[in-house]
PDB file of N, CA and C in Angstrom:
ATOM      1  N   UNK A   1       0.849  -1.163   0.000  1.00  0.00           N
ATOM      2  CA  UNK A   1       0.000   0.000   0.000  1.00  0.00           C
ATOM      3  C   UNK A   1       0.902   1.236   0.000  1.00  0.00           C
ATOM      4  N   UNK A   2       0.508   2.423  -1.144  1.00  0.00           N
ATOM      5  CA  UNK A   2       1.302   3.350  -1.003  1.00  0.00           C
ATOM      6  C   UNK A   2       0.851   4.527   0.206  1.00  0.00           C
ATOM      7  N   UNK A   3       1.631   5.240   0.493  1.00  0.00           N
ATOM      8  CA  UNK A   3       1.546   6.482   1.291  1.00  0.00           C
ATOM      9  C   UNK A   3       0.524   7.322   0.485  1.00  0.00           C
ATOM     10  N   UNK A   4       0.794   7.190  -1.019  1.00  0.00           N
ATOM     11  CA  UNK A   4      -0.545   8.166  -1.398  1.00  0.00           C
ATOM     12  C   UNK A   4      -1.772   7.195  -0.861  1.00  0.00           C
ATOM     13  N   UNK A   5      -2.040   6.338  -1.397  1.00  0.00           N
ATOM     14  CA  UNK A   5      -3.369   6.117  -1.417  1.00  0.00           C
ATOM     15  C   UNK A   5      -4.055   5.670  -0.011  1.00  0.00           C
ATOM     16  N   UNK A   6      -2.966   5.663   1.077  1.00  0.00           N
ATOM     17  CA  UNK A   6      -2.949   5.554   2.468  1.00  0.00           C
ATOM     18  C   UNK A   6      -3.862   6.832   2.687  1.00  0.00           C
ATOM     19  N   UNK A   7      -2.863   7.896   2.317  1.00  0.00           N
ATOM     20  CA  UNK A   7      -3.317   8.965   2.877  1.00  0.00           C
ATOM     21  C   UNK A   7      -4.885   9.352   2.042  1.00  0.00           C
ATOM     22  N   UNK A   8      -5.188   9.111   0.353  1.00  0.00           N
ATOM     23  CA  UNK A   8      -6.646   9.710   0.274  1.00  0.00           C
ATOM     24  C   UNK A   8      -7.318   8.441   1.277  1.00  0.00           C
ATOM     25  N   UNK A   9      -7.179   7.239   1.179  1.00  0.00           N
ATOM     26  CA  UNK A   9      -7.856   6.306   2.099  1.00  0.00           C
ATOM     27  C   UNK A   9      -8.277   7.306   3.365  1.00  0.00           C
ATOM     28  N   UNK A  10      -7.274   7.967   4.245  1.00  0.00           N
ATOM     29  CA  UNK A  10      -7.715   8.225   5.863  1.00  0.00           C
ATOM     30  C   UNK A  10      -8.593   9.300   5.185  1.00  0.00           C
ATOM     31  N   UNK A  11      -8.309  10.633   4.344  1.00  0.00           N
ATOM     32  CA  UNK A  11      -8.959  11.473   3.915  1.00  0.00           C
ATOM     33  C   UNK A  11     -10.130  11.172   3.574  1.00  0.00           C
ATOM     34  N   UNK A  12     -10.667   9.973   3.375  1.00  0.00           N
ATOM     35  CA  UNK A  12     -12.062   9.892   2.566  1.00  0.00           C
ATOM     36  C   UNK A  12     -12.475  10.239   1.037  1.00  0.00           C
ATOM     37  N   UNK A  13     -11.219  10.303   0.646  1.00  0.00           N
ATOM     38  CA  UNK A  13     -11.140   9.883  -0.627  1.00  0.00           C
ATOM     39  C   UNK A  13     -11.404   8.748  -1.266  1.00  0.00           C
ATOM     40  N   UNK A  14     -11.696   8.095  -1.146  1.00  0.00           N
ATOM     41  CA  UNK A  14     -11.392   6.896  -1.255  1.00  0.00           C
ATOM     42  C   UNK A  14     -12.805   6.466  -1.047  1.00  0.00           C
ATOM     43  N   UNK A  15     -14.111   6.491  -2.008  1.00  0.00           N
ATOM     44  CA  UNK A  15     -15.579   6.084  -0.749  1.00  0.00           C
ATOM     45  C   UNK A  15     -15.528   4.368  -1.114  1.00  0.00           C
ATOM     46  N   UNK A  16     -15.104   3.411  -1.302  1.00  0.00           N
ATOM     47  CA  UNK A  16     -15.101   2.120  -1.353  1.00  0.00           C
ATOM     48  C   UNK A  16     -14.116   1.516  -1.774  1.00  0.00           C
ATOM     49  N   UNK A  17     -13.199   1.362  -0.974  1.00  0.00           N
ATOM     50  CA  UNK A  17     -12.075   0.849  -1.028  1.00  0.00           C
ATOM     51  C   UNK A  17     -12.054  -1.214  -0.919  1.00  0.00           C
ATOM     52  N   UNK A  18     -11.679  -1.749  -1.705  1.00  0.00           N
ATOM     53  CA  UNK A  18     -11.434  -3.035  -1.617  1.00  0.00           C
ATOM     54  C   UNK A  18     -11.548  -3.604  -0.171  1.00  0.00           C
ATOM     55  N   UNK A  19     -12.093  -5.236  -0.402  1.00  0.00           N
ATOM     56  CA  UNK A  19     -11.512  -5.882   0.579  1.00  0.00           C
ATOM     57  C   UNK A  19     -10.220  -6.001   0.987  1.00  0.00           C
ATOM     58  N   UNK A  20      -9.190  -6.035   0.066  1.00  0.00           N
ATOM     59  CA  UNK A  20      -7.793  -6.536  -0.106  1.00  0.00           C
ATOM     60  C   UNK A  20      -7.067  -5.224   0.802  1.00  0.00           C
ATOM     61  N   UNK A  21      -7.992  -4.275  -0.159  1.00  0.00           N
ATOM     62  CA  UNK A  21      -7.037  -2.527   0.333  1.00  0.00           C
ATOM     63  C   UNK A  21      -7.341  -2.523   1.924  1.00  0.00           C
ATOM     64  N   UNK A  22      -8.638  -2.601   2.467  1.00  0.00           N
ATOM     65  CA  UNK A  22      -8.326  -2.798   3.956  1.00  0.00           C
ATOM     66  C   UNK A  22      -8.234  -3.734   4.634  1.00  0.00           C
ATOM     67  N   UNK A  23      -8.132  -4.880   4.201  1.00  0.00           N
ATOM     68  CA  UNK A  23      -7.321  -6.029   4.853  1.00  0.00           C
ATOM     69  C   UNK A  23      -5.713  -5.109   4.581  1.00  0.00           C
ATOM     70  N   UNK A  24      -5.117  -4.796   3.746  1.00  0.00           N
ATOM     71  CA  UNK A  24      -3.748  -4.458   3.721  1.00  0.00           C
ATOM     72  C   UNK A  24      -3.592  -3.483   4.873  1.00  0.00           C
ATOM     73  N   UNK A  25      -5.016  -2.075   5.121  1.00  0.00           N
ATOM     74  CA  UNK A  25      -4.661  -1.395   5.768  1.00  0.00           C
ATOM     75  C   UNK A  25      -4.187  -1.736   7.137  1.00  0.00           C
ATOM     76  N   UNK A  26      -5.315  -2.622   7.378  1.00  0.00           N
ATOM     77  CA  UNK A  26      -5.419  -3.359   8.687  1.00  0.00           C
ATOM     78  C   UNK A  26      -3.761  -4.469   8.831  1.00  0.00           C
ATOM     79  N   UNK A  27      -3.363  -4.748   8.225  1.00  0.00           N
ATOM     80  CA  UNK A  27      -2.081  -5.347   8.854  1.00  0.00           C
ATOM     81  C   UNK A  27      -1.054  -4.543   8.631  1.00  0.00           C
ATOM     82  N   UNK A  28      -1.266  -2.964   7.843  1.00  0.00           N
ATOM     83  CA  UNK A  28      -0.097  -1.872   7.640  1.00  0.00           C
ATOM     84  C   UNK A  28      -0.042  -1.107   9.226  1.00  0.00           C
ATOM     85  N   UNK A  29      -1.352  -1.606  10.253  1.00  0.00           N
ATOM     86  CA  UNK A  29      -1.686  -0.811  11.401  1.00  0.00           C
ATOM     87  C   UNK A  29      -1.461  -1.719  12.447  1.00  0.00           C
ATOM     88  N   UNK A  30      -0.954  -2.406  11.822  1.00  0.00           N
ATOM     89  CA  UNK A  30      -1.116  -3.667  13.387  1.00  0.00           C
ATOM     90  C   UNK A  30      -2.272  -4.187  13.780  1.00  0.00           C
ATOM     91  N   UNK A  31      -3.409  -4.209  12.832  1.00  0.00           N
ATOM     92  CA  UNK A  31      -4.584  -4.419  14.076  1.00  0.00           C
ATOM     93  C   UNK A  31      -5.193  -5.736  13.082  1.00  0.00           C
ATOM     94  N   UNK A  32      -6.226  -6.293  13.789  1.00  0.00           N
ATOM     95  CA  UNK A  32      -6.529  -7.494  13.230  1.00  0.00           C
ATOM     96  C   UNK A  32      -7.694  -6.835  12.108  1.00  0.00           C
ATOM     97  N   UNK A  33      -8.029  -8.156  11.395  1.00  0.00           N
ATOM     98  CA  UNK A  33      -9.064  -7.401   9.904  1.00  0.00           C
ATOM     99  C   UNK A  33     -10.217  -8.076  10.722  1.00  0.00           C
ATOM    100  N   UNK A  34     -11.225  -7.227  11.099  1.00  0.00           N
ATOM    101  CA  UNK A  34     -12.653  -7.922  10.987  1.00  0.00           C
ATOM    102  C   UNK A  34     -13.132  -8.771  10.273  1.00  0.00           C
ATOM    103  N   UNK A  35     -13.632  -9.807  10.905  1.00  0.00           N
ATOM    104  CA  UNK A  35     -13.829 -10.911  10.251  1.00  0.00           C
ATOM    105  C   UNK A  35     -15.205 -10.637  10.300  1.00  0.00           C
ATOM    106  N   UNK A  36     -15.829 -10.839   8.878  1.00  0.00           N
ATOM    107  CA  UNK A  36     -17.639 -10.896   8.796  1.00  0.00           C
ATOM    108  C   UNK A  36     -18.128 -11.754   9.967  1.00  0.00           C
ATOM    109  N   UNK A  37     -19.348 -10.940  10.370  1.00  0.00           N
ATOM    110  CA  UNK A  37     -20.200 -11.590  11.332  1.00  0.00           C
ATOM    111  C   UNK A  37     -21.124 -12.434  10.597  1.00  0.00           C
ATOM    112  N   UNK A  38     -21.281 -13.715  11.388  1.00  0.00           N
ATOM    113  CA  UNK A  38     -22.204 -14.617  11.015  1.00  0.00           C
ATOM    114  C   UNK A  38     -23.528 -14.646  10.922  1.00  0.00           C
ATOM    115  N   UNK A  39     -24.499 -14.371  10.437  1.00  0.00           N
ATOM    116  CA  UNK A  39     -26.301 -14.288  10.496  1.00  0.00           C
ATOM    117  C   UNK A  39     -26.911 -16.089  10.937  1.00  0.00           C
ATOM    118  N   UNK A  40     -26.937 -15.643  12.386  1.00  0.00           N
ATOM    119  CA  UNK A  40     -27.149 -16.717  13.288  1.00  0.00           C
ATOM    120  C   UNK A  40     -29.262 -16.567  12.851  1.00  0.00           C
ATOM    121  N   UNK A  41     -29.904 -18.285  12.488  1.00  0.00           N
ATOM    122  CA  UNK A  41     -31.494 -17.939  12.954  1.00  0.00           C
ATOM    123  C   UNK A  41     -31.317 -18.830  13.260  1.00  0.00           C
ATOM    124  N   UNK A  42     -33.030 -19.192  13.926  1.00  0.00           N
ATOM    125  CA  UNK A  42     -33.253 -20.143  14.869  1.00  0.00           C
ATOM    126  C   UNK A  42     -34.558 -20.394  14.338  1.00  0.00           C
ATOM    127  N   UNK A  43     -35.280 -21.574  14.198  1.00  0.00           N
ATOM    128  CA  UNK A  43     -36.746 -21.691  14.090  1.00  0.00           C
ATOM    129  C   UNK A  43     -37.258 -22.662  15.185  1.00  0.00           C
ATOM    130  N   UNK A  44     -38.356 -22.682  15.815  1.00  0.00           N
ATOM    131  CA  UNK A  44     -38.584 -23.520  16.706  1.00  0.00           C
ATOM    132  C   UNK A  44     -39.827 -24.176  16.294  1.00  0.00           C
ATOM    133  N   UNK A  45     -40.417 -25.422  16.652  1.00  0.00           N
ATOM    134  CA  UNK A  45     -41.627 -26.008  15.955  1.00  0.00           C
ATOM    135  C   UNK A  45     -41.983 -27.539  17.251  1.00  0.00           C
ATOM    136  N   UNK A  46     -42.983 -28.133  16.686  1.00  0.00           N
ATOM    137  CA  UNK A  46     -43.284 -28.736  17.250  1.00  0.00           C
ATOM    138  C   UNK A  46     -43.078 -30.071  15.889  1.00  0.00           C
ATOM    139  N   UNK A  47     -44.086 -29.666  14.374  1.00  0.00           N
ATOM    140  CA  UNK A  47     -43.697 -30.342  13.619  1.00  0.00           C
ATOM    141  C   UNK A  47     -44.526 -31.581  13.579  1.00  0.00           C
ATOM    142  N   UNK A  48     -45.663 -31.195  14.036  1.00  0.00           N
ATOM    143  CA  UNK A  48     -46.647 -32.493  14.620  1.00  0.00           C
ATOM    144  C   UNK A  48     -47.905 -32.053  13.754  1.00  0.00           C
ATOM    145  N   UNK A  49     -47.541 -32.891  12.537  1.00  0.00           N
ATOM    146  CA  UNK A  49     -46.929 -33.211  11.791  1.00  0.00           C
ATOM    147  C   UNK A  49     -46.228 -31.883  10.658  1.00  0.00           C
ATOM    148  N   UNK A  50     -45.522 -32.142   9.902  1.00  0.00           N
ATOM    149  CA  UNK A  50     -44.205 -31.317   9.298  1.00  0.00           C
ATOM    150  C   UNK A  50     -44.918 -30.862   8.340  1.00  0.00           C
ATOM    151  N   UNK A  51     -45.594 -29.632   7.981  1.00  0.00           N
ATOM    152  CA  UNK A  51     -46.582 -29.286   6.910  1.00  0.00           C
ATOM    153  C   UNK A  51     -45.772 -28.448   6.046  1.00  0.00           C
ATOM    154  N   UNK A  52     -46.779 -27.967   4.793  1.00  0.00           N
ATOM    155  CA  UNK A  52     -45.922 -26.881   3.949  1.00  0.00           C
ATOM    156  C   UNK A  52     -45.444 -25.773   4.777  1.00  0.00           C
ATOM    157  N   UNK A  53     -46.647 -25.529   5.812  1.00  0.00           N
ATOM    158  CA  UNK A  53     -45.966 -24.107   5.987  1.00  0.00           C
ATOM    159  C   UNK A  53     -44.738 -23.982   6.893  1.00  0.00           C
ATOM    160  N   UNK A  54     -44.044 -24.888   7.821  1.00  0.00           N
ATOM    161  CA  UNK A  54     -42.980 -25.308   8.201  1.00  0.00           C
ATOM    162  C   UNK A  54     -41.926 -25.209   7.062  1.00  0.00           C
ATOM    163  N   UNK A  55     -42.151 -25.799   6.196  1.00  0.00           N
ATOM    164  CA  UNK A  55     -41.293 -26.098   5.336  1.00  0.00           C
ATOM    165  C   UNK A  55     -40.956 -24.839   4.344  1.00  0.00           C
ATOM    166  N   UNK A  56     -41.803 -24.343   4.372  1.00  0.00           N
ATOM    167  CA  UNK A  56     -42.015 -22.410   3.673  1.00  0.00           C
ATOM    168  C   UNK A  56     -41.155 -22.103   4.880  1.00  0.00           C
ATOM    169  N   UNK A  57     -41.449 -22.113   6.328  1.00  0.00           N
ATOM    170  CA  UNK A  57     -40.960 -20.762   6.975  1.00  0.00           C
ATOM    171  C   UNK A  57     -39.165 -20.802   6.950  1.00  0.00           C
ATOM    172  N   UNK A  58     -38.841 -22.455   7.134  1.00  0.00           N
ATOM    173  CA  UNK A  58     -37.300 -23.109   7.228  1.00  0.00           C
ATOM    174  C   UNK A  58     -36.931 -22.687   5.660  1.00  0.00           C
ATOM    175  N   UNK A  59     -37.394 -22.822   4.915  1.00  0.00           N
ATOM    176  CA  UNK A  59     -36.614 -22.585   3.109  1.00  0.00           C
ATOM    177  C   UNK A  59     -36.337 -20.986   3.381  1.00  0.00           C
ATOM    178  N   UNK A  60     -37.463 -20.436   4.184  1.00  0.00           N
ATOM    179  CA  UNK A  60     -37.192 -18.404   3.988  1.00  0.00           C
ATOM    180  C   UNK A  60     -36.259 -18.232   4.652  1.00  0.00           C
ATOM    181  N   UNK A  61     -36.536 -18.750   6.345  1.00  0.00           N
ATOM    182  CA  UNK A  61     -35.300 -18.486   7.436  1.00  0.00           C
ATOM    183  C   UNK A  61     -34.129 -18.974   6.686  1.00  0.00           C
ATOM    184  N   UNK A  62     -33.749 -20.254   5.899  1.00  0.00           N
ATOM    185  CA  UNK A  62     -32.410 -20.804   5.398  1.00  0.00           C
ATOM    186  C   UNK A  62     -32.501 -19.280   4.496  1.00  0.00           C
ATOM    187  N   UNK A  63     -33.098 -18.617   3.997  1.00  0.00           N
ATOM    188  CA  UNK A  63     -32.433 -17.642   2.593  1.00  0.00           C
ATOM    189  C   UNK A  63     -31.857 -16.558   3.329  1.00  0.00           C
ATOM    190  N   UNK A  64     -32.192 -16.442   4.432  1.00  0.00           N
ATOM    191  CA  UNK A  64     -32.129 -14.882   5.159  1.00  0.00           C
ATOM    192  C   UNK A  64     -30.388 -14.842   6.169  1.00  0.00           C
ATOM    193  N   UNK A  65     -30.525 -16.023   6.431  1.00  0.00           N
ATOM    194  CA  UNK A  65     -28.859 -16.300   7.439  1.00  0.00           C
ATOM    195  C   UNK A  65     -28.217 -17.420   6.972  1.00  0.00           C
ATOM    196  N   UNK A  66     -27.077 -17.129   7.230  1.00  0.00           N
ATOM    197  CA  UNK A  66     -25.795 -17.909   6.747  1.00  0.00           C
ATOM    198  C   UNK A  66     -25.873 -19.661   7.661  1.00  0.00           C
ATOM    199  N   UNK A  67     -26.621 -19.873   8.961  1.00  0.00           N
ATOM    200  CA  UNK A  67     -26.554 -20.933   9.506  1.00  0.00           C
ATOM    201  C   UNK A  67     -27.609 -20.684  10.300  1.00  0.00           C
ATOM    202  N   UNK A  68     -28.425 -21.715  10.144  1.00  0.00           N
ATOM    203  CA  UNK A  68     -29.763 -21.850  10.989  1.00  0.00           C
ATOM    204  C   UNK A  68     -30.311 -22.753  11.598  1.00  0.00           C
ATOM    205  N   UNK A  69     -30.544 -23.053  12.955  1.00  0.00           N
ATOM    206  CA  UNK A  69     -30.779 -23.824  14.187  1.00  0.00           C
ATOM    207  C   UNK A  69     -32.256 -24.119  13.892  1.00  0.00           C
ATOM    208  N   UNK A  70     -32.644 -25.303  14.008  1.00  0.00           N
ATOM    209  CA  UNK A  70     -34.120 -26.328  14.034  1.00  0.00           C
ATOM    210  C   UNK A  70     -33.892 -26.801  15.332  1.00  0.00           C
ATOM    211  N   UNK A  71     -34.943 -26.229  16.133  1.00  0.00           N
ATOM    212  CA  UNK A  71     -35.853 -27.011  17.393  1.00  0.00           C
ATOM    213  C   UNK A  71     -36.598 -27.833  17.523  1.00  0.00           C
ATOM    214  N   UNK A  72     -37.099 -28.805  17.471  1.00  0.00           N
ATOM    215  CA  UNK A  72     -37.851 -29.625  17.833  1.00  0.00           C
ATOM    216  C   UNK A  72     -38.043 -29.623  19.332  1.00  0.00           C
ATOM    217  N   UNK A  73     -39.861 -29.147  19.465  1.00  0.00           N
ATOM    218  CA  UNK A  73     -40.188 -29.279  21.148  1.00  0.00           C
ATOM    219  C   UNK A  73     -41.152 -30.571  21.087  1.00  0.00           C
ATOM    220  N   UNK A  74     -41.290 -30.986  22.183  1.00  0.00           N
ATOM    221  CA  UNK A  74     -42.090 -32.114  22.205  1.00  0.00           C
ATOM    222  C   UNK A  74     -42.560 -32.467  24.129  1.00  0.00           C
ATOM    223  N   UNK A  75     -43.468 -32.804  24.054  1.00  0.00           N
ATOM    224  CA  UNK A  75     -44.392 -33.120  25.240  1.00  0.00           C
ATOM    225  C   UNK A  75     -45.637 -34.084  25.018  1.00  0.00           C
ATOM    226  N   UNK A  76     -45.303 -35.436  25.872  1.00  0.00           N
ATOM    227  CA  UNK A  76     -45.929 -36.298  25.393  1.00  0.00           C
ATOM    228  C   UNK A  76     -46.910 -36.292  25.946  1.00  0.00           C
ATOM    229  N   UNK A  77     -47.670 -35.489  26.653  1.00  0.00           N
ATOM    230  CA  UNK A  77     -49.337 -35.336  27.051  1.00  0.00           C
ATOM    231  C   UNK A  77     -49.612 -34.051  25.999  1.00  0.00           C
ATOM    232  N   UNK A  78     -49.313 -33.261  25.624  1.00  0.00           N
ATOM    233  CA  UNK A  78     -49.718 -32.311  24.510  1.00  0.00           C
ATOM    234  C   UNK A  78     -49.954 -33.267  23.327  1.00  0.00           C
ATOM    235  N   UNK A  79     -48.523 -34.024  22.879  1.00  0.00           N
ATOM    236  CA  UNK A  79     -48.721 -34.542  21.738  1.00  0.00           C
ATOM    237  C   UNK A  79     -49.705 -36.314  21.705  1.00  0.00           C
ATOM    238  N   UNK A  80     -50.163 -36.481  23.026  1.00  0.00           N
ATOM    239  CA  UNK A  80     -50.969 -37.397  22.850  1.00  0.00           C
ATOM    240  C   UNK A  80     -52.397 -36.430  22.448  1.00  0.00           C
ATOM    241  N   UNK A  81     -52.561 -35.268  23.349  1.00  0.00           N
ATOM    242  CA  UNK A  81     -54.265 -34.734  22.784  1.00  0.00           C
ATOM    243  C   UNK A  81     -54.133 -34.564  21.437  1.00  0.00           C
ATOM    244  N   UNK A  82     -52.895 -33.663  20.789  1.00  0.00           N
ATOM    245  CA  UNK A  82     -52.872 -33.367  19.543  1.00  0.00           C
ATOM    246  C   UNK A  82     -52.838 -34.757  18.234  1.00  0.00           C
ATOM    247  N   UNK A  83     -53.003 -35.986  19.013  1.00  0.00           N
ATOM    248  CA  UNK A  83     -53.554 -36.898  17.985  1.00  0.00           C
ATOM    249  C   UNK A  83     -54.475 -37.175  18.427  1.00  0.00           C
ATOM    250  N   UNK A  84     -54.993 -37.238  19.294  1.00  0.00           N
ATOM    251  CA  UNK A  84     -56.661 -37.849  19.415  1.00  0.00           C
ATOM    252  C   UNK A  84     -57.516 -36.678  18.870  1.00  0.00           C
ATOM    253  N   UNK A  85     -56.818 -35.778  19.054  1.00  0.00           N
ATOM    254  CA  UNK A  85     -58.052 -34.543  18.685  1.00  0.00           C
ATOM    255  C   UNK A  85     -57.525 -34.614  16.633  1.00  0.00           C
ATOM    256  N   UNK A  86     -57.018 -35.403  16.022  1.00  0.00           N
ATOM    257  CA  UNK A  86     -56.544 -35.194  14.916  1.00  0.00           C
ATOM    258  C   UNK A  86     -56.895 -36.446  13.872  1.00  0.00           C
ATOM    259  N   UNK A  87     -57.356 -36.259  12.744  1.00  0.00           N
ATOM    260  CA  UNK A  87     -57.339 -37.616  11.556  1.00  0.00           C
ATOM    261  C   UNK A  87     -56.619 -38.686  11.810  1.00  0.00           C
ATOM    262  N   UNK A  88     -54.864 -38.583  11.866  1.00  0.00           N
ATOM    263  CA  UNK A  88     -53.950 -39.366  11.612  1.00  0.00           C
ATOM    264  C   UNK A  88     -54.309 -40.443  12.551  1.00  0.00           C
ATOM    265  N   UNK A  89     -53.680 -41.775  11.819  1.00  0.00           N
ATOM    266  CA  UNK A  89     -54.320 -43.124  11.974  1.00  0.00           C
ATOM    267  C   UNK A  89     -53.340 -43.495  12.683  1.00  0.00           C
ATOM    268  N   UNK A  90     -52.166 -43.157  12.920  1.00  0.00           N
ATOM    269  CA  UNK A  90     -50.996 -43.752  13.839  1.00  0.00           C
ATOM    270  C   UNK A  90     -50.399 -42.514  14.466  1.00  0.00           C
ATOM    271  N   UNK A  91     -50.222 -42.165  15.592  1.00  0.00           N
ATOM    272  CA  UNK A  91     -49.585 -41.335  16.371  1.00  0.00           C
ATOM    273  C   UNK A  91     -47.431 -41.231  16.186  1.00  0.00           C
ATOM    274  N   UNK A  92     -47.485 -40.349  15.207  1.00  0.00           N
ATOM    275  CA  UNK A  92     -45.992 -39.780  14.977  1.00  0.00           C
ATOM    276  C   UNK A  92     -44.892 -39.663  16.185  1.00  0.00           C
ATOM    277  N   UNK A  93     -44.195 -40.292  16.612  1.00  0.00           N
ATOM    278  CA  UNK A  93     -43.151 -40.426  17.508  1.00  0.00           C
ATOM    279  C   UNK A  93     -42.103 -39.129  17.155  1.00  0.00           C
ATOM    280  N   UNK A  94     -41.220 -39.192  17.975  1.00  0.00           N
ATOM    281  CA  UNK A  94     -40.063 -38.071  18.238  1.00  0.00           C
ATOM    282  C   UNK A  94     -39.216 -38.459  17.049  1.00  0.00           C
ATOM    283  N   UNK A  95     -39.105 -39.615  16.800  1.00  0.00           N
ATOM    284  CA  UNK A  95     -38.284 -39.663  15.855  1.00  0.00           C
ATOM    285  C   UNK A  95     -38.951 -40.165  14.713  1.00  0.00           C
ATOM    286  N   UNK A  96     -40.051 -39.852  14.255  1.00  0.00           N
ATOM    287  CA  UNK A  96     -40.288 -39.736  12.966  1.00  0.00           C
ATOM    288  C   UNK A  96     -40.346 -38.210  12.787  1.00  0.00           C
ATOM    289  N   UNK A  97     -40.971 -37.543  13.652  1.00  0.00           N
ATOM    290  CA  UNK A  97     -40.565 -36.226  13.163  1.00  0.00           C
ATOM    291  C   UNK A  97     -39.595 -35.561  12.997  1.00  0.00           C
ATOM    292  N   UNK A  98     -38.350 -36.042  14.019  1.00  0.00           N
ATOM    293  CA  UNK A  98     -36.721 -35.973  13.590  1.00  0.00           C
ATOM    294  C   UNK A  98     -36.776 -36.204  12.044  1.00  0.00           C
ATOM    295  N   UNK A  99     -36.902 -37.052  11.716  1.00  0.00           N
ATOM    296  CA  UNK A  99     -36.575 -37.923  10.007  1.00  0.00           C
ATOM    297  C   UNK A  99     -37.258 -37.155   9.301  1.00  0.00           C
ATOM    298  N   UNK A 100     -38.741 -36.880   9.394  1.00  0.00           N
ATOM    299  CA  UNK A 100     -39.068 -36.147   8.394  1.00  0.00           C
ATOM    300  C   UNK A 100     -38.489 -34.906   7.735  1.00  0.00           C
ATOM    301  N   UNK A 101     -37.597 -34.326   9.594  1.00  0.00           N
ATOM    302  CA  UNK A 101     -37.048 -33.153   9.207  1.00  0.00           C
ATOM    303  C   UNK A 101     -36.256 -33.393   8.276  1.00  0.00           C
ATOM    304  N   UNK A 102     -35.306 -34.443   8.653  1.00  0.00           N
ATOM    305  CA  UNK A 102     -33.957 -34.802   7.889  1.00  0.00           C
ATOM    306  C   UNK A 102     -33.947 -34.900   6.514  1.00  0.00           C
ATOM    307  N   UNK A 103     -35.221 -35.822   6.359  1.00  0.00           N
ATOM    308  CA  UNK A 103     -35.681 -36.220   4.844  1.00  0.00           C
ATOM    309  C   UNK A 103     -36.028 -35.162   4.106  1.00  0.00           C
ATOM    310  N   UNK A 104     -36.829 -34.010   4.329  1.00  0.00           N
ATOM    311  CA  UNK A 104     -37.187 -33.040   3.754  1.00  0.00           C
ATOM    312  C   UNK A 104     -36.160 -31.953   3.378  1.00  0.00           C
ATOM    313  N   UNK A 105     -35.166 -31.962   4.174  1.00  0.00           N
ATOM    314  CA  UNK A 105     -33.780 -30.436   4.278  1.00  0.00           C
ATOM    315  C   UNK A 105     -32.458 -31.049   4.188  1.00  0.00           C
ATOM    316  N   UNK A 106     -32.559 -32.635   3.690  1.00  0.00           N
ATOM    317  CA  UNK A 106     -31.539 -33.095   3.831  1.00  0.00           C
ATOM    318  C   UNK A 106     -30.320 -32.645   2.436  1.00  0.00           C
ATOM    319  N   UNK A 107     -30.886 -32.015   1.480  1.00  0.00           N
ATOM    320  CA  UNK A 107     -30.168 -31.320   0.555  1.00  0.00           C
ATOM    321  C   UNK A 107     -29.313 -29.238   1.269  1.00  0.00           C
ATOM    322  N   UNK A 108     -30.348 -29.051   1.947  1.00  0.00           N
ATOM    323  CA  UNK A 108     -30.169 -27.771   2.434  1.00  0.00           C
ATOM    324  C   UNK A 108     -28.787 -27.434   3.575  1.00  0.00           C
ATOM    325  N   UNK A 109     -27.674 -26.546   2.859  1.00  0.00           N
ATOM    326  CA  UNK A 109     -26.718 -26.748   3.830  1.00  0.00           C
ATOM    327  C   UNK A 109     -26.521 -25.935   4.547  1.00  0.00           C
ATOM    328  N   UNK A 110     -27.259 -24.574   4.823  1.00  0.00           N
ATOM    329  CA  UNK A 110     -27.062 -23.908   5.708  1.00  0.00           C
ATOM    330  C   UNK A 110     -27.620 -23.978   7.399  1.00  0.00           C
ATOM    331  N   UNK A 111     -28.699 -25.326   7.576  1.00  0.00           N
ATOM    332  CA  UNK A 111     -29.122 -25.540   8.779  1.00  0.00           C
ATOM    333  C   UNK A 111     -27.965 -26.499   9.693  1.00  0.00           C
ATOM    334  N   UNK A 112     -28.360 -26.714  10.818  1.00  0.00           N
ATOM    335  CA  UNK A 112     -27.755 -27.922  11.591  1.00  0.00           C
ATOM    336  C   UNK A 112     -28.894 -28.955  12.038  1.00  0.00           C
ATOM    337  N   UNK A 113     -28.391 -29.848  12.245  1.00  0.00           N
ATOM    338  CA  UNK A 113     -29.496 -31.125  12.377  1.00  0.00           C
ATOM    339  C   UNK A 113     -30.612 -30.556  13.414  1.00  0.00           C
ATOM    340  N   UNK A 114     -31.511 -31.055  13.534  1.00  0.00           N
ATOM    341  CA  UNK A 114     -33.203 -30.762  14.005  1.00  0.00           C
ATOM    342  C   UNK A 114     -32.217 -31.064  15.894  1.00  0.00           C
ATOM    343  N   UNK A 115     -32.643 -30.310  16.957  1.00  0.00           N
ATOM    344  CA  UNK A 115     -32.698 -30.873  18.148  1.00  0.00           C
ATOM    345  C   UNK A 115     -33.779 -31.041  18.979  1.00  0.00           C
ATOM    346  N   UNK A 116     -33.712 -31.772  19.562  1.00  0.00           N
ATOM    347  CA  UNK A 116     -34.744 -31.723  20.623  1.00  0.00           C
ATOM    348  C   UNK A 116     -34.114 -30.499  21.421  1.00  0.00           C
TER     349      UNK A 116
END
C-alpha cells in the first residue's frame, strides 16, 4: 500500500475501497481485519406433523442467514391430545418427526441437524 493512497484512504477519498485494500490497511496498522459476522437464525416447531408451511418458513429463514438452528419441542401429554383430537391413523413419535425433518432439508446446507 502506497503512502498516497494511504493517505486519500484516511482522507475519505477513497468512498469504497477493496476488501484486499483494507485487509492491507489493517495489517499496515497492526490491528486485526474484521472478520464478517455470522447471520445466526433459529426456528422452533413442534412439527406435529411437518406441513408446507414449516417447510415455507425453514426454506425463507435458510435464505435470510448464513446458519440456521431447528428445534424440535415435544411433550408427550400435549402430543398425545394433539392426535386424538386429529385424523392421523398412527400417532408420529419423536423420531419420525426428527426424520421427516432430515428427509425433507436433507439437501439444504445452511441448517444444523433438528434438536430436541
Amino acid at each position: 500500500m502506497t503512502k498516497g493512497y494511504l493517505s486519500q484512504l484516511l482522507n475519505a477519498k477513497i468512498k469504497s475501497p477493496s476488501a484486499q485494500k483494507l485487509e492491507a490497511l489493517h495489517r499496515f496498522l497492526g490491528l486485526e481485519f474484521p472478520r464478517r459476522q455470522k447471520n445466526i437464525g433459529v426456528v422452533f416447531g413442534k412439527f406435529y406433523p411437518l406441513h408446507t408451511g414449516h417447510i415455507y418458513l425453514i426454506q425463507r429463514a435458510c435464505s435470510q442467514v448464513d446458519e440456521l438452528h431447528i428445534i424440535m419441542g415435544y411433550d408427550d401429554t400435549r402430543d398425545r391430545g394433539l392426535f386424538e383430537d386429529s385424523a392421523m391413523s398412527q400417532q408420529p413419535t419423536v423420531s419420525d418427526r426428527l426424520r421427516w425433518l432430515l428427509q425433507t432439508f436433507k439437501y439444504q446446507k445452511k441448517y444444523s441437524h433438528p434438536r430436541l
